[in-house]
C-alpha atoms as a PDB file:
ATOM      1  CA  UNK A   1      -4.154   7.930  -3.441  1.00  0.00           C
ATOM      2  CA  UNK A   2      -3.785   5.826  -6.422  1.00  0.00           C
ATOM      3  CA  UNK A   3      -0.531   4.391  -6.819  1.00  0.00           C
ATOM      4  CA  UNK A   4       0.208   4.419  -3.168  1.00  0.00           C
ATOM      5  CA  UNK A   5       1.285   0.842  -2.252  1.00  0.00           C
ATOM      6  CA  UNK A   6       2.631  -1.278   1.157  1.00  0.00           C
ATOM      7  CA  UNK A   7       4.879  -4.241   0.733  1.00  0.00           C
ATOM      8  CA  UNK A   8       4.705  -6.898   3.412  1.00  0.00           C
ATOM      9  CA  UNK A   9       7.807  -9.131   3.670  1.00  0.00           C
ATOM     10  CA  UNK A  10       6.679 -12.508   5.851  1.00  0.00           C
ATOM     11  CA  UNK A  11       8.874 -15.422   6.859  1.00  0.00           C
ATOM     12  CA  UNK A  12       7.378 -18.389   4.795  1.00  0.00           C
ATOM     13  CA  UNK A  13       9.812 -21.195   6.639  1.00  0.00           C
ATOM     14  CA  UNK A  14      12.384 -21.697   4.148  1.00  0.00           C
ATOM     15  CA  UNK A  15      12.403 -18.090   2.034  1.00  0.00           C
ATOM     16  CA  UNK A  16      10.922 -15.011   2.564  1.00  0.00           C
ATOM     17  CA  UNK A  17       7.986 -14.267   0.660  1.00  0.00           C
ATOM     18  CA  UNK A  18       6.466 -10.454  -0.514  1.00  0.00           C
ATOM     19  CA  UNK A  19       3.027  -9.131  -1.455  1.00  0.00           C
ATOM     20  CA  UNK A  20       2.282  -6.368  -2.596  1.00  0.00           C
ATOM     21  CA  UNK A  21      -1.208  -4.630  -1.591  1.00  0.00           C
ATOM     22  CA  UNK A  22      -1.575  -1.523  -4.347  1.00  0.00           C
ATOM     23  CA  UNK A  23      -4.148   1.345  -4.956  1.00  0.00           C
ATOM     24  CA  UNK A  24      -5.235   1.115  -8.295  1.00  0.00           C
ATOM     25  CA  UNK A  25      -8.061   3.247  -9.334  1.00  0.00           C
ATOM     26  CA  UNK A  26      -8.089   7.189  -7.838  1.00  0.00           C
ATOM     27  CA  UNK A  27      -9.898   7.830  -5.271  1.00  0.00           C
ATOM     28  CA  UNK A  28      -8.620   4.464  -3.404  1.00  0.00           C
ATOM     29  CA  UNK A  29      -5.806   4.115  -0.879  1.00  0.00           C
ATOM     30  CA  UNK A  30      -4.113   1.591   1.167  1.00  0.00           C
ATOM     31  CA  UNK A  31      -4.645   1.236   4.924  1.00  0.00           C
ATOM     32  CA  UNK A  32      -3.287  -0.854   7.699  1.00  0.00           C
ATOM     33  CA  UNK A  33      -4.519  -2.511  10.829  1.00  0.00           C
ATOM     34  CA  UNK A  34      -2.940  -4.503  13.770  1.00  0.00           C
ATOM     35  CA  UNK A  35      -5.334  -6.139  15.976  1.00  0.00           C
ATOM     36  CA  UNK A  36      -5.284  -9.332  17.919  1.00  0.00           C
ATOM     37  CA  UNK A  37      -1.969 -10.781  16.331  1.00  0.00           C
ATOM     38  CA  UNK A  38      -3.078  -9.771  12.355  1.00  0.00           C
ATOM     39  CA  UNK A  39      -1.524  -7.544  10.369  1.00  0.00           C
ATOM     40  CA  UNK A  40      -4.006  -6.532   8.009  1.00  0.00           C
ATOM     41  CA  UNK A  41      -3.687  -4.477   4.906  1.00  0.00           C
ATOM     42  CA  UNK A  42      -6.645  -3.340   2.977  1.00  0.00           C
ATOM     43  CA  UNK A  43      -7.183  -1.337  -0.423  1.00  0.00           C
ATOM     44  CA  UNK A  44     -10.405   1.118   0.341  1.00  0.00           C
ATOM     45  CA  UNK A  45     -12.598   3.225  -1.353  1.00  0.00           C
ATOM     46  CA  UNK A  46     -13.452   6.827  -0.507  1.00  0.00           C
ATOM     47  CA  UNK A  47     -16.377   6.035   1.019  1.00  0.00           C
ATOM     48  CA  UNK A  48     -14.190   3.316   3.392  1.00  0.00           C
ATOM     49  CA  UNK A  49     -15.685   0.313   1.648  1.00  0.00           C
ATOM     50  CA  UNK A  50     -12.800  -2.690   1.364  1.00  0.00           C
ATOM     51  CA  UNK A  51     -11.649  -3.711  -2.172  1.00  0.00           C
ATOM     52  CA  UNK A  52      -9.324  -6.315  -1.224  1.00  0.00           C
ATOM     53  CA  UNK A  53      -8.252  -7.206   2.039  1.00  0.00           C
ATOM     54  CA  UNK A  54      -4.875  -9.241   3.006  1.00  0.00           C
ATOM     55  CA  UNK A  55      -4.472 -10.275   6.776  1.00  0.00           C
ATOM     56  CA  UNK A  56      -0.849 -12.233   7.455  1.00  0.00           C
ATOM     57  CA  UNK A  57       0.118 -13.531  11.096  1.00  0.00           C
ATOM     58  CA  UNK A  58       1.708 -11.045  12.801  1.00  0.00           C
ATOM     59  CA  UNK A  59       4.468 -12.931  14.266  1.00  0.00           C
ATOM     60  CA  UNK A  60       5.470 -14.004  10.741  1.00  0.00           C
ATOM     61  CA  UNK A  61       5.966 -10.725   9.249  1.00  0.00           C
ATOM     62  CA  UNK A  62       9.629  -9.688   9.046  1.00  0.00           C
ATOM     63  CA  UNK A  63       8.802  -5.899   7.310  1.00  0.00           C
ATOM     64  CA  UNK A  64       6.102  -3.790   6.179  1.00  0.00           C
ATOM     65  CA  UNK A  65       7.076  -0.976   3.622  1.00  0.00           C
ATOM     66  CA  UNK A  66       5.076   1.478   2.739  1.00  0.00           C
ATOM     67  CA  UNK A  67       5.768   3.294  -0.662  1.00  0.00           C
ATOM     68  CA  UNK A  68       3.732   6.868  -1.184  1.00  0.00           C
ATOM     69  CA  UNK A  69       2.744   7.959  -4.661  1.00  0.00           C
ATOM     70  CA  UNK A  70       5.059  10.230  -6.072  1.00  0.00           C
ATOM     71  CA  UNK A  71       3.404  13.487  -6.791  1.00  0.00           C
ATOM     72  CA  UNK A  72       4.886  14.301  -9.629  1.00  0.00           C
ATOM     73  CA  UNK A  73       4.075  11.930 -11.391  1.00  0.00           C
ATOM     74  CA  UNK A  74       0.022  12.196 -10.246  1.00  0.00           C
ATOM     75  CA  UNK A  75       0.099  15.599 -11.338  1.00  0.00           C
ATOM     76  CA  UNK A  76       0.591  15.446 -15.560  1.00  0.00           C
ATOM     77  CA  UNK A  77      -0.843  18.534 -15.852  1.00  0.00           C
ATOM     78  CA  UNK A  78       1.810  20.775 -13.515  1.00  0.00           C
ATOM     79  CA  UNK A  79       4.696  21.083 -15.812  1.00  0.00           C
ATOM     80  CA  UNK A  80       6.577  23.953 -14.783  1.00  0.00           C
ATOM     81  CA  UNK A  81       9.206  25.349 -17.254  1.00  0.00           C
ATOM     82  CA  UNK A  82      11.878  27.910 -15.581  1.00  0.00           C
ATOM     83  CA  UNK A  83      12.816  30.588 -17.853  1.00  0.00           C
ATOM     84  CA  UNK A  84      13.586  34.258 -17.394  1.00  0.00           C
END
């Protein structure tokens, strides 16, 4: 879902360093992979096609966040007034 977004903290020797993979257009979301000591994080499109792809060594990365859309803020349209 656009806006969804994964944050991937790695240990870059002296500092830690972040990246930030994000879904940008609707339609898109973020997925993630772990296979043969790669964590990979890719932005796809509805059909499942990659967009942009970022693969770190696993053993370097210290977190992986991931951040959800927030609905509310998706839906414009839904604005519900309470009133009696």
């Amino acid at each position: 879902m656009k806006g969804d977004r994964v944050e991937i903290v790695i240990d870059a020797g002296d500092t830690p360093r972040t990246y930030e993979i994000r879904a940008t257009r609707a339609g898109r979301r973020v997925e993630i992979a772990t296979r043969r000591g790669l964590v990979e994080v890719s932005e796809v499109t509805r059909g499942g096609t990659p967009v942009r792809t970022a693969r770190f060594m696993s053993s370097r990365v210290l977190a992986l966040v991931e951040h959800p859309a927030d609905e509310r803020s998706e839906r414009a349209g839904d604005v519900r007034e309470d009133g009696d």
